[in-house]
C-alpha atoms as a PDB file:
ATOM      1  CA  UNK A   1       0.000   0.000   0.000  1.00  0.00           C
ATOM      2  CA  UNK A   2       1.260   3.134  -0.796  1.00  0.00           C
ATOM      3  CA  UNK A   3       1.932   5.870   2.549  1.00  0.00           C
ATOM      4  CA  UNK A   4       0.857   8.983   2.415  1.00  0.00           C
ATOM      5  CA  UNK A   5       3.143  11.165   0.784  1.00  0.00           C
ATOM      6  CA  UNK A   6       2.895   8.853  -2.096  1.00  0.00           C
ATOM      7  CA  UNK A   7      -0.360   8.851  -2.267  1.00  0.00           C
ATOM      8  CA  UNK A   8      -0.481  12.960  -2.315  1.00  0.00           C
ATOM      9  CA  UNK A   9       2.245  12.783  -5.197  1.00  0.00           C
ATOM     10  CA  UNK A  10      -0.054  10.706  -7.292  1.00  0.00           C
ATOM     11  CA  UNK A  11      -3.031  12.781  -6.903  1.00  0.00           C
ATOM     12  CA  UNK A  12      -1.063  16.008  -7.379  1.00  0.00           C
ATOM     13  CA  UNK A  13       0.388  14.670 -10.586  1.00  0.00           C
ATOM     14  CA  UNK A  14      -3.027  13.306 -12.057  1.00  0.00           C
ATOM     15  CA  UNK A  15      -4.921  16.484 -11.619  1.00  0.00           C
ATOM     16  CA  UNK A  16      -1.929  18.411 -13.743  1.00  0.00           C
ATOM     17  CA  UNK A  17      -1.612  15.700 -16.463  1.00  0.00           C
ATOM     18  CA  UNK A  18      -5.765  16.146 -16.348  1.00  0.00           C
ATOM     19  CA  UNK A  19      -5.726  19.687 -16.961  1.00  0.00           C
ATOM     20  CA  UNK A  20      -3.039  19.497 -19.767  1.00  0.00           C
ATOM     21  CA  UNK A  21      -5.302  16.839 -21.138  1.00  0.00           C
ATOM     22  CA  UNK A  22      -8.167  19.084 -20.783  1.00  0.00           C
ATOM     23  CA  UNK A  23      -6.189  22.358 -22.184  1.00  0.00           C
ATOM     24  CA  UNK A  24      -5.021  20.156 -25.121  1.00  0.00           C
ATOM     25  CA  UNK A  25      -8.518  19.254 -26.016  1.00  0.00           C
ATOM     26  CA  UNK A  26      -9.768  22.544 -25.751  1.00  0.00           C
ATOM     27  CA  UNK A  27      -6.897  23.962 -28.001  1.00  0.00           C
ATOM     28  CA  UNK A  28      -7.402  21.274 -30.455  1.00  0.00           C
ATOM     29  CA  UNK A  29     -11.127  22.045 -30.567  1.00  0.00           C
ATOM     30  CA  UNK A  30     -10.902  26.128 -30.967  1.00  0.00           C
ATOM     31  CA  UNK A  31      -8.239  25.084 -34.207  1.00  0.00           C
ATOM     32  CA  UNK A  32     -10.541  22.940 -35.795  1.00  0.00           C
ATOM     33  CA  UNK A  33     -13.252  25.411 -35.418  1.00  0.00           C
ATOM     34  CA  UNK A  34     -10.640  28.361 -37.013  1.00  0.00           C
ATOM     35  CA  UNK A  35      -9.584  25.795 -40.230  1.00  0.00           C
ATOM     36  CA  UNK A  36     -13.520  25.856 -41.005  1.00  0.00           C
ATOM     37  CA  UNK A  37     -14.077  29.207 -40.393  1.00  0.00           C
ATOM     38  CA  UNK A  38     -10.699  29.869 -42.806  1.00  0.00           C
ATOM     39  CA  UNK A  39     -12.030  27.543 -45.512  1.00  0.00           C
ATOM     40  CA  UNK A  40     -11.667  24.162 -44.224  1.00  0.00           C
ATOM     41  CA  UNK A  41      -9.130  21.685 -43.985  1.00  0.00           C
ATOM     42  CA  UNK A  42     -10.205  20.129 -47.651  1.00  0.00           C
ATOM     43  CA  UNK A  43     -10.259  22.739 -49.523  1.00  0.00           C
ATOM     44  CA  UNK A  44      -6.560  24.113 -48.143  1.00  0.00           C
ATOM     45  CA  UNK A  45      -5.577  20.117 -48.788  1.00  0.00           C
ATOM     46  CA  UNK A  46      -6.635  20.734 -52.403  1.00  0.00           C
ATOM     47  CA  UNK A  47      -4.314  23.377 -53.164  1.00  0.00           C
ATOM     48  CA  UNK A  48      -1.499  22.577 -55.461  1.00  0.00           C
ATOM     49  CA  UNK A  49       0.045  26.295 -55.174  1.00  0.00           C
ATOM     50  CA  UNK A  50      -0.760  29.757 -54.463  1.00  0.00           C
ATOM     51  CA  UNK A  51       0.394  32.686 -54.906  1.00  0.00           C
ATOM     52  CA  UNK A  52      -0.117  36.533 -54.657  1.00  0.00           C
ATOM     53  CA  UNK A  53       1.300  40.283 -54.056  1.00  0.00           C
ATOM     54  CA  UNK A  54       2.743  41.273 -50.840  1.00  0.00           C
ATOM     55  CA  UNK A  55       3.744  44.763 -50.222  1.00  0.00           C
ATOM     56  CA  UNK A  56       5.934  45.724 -47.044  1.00  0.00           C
ATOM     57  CA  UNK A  57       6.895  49.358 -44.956  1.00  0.00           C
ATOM     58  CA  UNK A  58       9.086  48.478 -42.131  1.00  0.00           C
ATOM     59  CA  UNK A  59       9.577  51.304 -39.797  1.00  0.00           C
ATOM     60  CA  UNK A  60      12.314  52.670 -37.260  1.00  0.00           C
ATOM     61  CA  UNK A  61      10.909  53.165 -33.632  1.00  0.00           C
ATOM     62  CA  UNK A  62      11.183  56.909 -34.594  1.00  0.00           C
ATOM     63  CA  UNK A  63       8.422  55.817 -37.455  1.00  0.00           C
ATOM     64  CA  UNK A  64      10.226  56.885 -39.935  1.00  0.00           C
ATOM     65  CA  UNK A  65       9.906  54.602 -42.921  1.00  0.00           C
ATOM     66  CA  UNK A  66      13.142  51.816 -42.750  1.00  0.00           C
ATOM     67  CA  UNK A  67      12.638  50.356 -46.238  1.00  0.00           C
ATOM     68  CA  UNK A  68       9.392  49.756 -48.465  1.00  0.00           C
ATOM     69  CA  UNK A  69       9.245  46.234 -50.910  1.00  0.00           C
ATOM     70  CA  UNK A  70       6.980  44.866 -53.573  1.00  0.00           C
ATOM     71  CA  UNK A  71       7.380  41.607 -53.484  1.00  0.00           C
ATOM     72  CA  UNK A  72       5.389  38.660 -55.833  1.00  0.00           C
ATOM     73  CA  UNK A  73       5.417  35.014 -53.949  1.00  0.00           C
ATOM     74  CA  UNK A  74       4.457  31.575 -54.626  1.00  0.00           C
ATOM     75  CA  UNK A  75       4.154  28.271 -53.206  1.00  0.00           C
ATOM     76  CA  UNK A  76       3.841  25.328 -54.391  1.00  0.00           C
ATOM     77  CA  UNK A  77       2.595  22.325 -52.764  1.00  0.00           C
ATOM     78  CA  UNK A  78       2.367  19.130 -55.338  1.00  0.00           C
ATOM     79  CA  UNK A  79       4.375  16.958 -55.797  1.00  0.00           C
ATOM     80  CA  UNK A  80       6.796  18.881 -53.589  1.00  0.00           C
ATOM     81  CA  UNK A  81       7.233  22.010 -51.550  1.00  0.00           C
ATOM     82  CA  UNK A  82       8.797  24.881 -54.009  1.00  0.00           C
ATOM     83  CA  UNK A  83       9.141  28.833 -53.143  1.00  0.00           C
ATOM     84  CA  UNK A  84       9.863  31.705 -55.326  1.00  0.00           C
ATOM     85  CA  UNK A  85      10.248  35.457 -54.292  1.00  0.00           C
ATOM     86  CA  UNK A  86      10.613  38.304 -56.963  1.00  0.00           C
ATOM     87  CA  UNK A  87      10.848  41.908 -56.482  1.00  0.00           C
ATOM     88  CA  UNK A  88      12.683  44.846 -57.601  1.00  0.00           C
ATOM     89  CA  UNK A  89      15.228  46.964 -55.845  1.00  0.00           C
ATOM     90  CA  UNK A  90      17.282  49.914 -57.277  1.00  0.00           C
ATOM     91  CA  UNK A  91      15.802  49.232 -60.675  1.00  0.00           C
ATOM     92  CA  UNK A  92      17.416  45.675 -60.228  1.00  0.00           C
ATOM     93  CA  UNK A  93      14.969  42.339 -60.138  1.00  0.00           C
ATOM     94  CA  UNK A  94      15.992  40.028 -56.809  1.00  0.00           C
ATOM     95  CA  UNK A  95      15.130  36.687 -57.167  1.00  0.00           C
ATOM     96  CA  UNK A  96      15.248  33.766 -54.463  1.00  0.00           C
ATOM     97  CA  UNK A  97      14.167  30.358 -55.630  1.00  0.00           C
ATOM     98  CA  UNK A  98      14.136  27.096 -53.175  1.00  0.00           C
ATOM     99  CA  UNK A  99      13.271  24.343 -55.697  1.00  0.00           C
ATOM    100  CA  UNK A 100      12.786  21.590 -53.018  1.00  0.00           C
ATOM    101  CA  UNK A 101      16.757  20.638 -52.249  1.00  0.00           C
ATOM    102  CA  UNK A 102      18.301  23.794 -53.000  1.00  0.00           C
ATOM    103  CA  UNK A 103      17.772  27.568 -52.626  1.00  0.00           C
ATOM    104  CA  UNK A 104      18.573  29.471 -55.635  1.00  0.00           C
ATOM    105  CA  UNK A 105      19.385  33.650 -55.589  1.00  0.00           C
ATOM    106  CA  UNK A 106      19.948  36.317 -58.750  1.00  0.00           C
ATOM    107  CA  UNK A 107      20.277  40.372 -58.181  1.00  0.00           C
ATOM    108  CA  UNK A 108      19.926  40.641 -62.098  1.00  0.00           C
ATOM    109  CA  UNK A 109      21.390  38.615 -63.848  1.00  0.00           C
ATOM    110  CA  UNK A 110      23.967  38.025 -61.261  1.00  0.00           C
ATOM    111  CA  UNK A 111      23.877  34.244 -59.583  1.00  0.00           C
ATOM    112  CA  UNK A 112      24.766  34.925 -55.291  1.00  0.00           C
ATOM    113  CA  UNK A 113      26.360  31.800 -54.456  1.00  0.00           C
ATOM    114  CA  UNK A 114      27.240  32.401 -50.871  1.00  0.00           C
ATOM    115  CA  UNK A 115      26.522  29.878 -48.804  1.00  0.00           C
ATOM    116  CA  UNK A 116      25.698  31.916 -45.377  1.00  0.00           C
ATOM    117  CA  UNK A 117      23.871  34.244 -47.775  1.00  0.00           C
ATOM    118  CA  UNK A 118      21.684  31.408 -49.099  1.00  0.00           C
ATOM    119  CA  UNK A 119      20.608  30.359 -45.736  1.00  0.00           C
ATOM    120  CA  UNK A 120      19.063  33.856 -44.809  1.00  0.00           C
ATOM    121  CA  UNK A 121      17.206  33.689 -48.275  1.00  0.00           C
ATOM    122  CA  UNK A 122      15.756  30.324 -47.506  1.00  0.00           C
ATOM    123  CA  UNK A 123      15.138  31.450 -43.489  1.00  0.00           C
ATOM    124  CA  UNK A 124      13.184  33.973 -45.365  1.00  0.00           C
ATOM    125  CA  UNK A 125      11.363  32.294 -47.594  1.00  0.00           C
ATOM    126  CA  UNK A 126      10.241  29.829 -44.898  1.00  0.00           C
ATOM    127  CA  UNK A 127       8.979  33.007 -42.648  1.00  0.00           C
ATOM    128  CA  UNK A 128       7.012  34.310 -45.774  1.00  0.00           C
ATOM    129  CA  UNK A 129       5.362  30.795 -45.636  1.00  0.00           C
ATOM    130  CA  UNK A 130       4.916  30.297 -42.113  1.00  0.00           C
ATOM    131  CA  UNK A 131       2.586  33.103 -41.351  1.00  0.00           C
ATOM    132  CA  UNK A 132       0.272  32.386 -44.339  1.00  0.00           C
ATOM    133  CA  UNK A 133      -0.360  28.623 -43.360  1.00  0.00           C
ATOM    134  CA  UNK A 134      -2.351  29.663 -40.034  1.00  0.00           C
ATOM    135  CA  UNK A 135      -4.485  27.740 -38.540  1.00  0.00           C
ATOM    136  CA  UNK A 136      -4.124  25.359 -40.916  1.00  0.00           C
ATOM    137  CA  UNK A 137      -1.028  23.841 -39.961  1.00  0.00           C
ATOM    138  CA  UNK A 138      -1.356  24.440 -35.858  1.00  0.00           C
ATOM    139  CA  UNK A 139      -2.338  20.840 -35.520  1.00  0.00           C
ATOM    140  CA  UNK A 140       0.296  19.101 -37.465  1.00  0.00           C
ATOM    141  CA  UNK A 141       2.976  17.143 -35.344  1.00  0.00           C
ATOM    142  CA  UNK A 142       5.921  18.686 -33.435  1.00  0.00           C
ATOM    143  CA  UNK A 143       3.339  21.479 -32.047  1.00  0.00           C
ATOM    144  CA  UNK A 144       2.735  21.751 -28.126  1.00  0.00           C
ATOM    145  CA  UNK A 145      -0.846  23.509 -27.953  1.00  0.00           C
ATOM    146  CA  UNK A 146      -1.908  25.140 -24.916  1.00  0.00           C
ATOM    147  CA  UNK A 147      -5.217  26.475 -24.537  1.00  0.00           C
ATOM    148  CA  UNK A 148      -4.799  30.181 -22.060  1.00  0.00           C
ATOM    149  CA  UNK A 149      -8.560  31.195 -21.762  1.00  0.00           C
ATOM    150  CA  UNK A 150      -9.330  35.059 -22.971  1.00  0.00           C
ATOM    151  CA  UNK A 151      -7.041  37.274 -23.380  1.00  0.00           C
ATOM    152  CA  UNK A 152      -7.972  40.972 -23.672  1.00  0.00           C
ATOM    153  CA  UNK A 153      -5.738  42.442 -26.551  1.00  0.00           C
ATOM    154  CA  UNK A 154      -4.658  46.105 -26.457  1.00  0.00           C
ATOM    155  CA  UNK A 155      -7.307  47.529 -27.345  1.00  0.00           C
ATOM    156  CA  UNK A 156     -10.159  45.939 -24.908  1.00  0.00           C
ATOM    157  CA  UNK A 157     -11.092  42.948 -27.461  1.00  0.00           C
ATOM    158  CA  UNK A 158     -11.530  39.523 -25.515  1.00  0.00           C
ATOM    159  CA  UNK A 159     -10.189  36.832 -27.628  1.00  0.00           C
ATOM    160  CA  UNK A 160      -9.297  33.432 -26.880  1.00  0.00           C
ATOM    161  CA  UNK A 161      -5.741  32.005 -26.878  1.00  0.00           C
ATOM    162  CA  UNK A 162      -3.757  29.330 -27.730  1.00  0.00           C
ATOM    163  CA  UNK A 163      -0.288  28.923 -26.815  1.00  0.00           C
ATOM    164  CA  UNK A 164       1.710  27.266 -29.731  1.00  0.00           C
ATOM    165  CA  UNK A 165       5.412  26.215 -29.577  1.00  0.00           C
ATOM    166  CA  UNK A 166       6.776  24.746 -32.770  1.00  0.00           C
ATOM    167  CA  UNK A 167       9.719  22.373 -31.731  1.00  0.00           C
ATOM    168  CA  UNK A 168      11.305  20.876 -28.447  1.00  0.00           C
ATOM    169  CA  UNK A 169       9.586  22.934 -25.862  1.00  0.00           C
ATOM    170  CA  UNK A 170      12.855  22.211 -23.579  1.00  0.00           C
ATOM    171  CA  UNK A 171      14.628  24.315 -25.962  1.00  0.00           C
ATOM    172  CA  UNK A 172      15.643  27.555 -24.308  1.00  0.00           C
ATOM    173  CA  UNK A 173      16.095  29.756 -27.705  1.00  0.00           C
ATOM    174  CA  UNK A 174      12.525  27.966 -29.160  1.00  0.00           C
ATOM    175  CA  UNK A 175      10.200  30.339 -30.771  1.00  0.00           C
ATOM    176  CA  UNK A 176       6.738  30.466 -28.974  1.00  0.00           C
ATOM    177  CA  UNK A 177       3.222  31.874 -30.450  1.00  0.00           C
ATOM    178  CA  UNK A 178       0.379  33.119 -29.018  1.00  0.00           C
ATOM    179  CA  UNK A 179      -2.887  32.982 -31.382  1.00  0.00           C
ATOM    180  CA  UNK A 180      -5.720  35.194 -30.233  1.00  0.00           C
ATOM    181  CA  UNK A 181      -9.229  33.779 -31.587  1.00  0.00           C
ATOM    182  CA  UNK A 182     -12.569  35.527 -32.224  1.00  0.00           C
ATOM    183  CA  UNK A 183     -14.647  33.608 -30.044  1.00  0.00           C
ATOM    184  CA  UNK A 184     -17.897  33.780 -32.332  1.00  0.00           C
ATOM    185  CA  UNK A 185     -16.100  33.662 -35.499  1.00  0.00           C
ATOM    186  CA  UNK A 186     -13.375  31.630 -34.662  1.00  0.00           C
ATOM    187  CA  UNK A 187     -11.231  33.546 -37.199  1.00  0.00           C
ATOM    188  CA  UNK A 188      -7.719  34.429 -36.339  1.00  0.00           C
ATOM    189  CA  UNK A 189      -7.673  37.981 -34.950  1.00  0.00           C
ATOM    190  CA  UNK A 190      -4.004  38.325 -34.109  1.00  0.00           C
ATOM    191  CA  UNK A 191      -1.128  36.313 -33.393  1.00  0.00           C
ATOM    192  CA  UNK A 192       2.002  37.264 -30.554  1.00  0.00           C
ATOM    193  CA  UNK A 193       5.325  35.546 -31.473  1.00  0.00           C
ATOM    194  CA  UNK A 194       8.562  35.447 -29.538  1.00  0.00           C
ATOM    195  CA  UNK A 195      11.473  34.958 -32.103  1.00  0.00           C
ATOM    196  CA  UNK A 196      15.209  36.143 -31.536  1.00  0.00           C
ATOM    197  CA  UNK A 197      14.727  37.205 -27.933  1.00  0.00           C
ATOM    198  CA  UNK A 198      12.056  39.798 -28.785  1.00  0.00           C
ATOM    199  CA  UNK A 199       8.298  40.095 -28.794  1.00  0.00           C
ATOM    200  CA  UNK A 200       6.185  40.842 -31.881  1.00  0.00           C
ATOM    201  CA  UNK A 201       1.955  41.262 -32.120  1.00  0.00           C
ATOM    202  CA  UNK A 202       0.850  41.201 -35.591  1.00  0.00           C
ATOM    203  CA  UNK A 203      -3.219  41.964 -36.256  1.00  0.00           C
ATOM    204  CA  UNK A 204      -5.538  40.722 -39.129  1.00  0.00           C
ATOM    205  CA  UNK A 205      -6.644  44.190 -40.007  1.00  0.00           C
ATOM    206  CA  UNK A 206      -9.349  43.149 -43.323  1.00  0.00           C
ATOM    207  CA  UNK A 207      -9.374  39.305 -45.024  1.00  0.00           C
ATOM    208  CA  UNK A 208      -9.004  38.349 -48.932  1.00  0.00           C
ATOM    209  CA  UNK A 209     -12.165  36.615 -49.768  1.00  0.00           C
ATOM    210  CA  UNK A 210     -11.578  36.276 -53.544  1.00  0.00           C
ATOM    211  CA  UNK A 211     -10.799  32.105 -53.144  1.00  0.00           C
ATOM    212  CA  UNK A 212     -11.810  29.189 -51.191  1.00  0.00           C
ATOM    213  CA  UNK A 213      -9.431  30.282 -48.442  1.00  0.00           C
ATOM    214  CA  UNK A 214      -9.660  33.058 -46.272  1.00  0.00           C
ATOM    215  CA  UNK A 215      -6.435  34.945 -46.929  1.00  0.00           C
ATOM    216  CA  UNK A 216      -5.066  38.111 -44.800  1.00  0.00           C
ATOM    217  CA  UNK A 217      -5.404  41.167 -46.925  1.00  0.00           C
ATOM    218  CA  UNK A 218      -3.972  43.840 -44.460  1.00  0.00           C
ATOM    219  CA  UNK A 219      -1.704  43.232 -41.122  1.00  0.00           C
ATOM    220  CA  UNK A 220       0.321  45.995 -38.523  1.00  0.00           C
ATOM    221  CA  UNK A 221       3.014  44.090 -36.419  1.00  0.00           C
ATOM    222  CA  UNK A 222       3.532  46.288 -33.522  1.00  0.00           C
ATOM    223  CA  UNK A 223       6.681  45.961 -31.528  1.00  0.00           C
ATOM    224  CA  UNK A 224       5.799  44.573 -27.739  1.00  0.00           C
ATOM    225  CA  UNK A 225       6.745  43.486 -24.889  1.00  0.00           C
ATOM    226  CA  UNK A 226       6.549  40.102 -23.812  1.00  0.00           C
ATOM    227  CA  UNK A 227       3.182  41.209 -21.635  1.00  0.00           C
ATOM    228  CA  UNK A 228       2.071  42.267 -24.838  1.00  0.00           C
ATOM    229  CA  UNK A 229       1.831  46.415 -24.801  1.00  0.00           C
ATOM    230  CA  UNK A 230       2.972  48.097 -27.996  1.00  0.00           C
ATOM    231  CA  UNK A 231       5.517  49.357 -27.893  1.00  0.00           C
ATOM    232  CA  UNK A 232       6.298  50.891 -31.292  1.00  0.00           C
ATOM    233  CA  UNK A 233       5.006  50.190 -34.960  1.00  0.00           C
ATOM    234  CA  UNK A 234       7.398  47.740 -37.094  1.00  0.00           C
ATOM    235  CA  UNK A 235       5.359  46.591 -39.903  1.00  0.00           C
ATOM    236  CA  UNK A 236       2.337  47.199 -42.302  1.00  0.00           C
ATOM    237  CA  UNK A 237       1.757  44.419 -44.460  1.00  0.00           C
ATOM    238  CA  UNK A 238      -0.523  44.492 -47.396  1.00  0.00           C
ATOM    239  CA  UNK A 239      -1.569  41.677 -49.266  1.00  0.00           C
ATOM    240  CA  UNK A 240      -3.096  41.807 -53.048  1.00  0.00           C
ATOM    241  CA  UNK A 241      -4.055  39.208 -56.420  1.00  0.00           C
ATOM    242  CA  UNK A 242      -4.257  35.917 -54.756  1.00  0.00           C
ATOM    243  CA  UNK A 243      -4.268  32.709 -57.039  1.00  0.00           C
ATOM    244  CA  UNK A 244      -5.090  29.430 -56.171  1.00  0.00           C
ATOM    245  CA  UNK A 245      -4.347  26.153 -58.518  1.00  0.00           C
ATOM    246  CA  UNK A 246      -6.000  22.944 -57.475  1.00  0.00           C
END
């Protein structure tokens, strides 16, 4: 028979393993409900590639206007994941190209073969990606979900939140997002993301309903800190002529 202190342990440990359960479940279920409200899971399986117009102001803390980009993007899907970004710079066309092994960059008609250089292009390309496949990638494997309740955003909106880390969640340097949910809608409002040892809040300001999937067509990343106040403008990102292959 096992004594008391055991016993306690045992008890302690099942009602935290419970509520993990429980917070799992509830994360999974608020993430199914977003995919639908996004388009569905089926339709966003259907997609061979897509691609559209992204255009980008970054901005000092002063708000002065850091640099400005056009930039045309596309991914492909089927048969295997493919990027391309094109814009123009200095009246010179940039190029970066991963063709599923390797990662490809022109300025002109100038081949960049530097190897460190590469590996920014292609941590780029996979940013550009990551923030576009939301939600309907948050329950793929590798993700620790944590459901938080409602959070009240900056300005007064409830919203509720699930706590996403992508990776080992032992890792120290891991990147960690916060999604913020309408909780009629279920669409994604906003998402918080700790990257690189700072804070970032990004909004949904207006949605692309042109295709199947529900597309951002305006977002302002705000600066913040890791309680989530603003701290300064970074970002306004508008998004235009979204195509969809099947």
């Amino acid at each position: 028979m096992l004594d008391f202190p055991n016993l306690k342990l045992l008890i302690v440990l099942f009602f935290v393993f419970s509520c993990s359960s429980s917070q799992d479940k509830k994360a999974i279920a608020l993430i199914e409900k977003s995919i639908e409200a996004h388009g569905g899971q089926e339709s966003w399986g259907n997609i061979r590639n897509f691609s559209f117009e992204k255009e980008t102001r970054l901005y000092l803390e002063n708000g002065e206007i850091e640099t400005h980009t056009v930039q045309q993007q596309e991914f492909r899907f089927k048969p295997y994941f493919e990027a391309k970004m094109t814009w123009e710079k200095d009246s010179i066309i940039h190029k970066v190209i991963f063709d599923g092994l390797k990662t490809q960059y022109w300025m002109g008609k100038n081949e960049i073969q530097n190897e460190g250089f590469l590996q920014a292009k292609k941590k780029d390309l996979d940013a550009a990606y990551y923030v576009l496949t939301k939600p309907f990638d948050l329950l793929d494997e590798g993700k620790t979900l944590l459901h938080e309740g409602i959070t009240k955003l900056q300005d007064g909106r409830e919203m509720e939140t699930v706590r996403v880390i992508d990776g080992d969640p032992k890792d120290p340097n891991i990147d960690i997002w916060w999604y913020y949910f309408h909780p009629e809608t279920y669409r994604i409002v906003a998402y918080r993301a700790k990257t690189s040892g700072h804070y970032s809040q990004v909004y949904n300001l207006d949605w692309d309903t042109s295709t199947e999937i529900l597309f951002p067509s305006s977002r302002e990343s705000f600066r913040v800190d890791s309680l989530g106040n603003h701290l300064y403008l970074r970002a306004t990102y508008a998004y235009r002529k979204y195509s969809i292959i099947n």
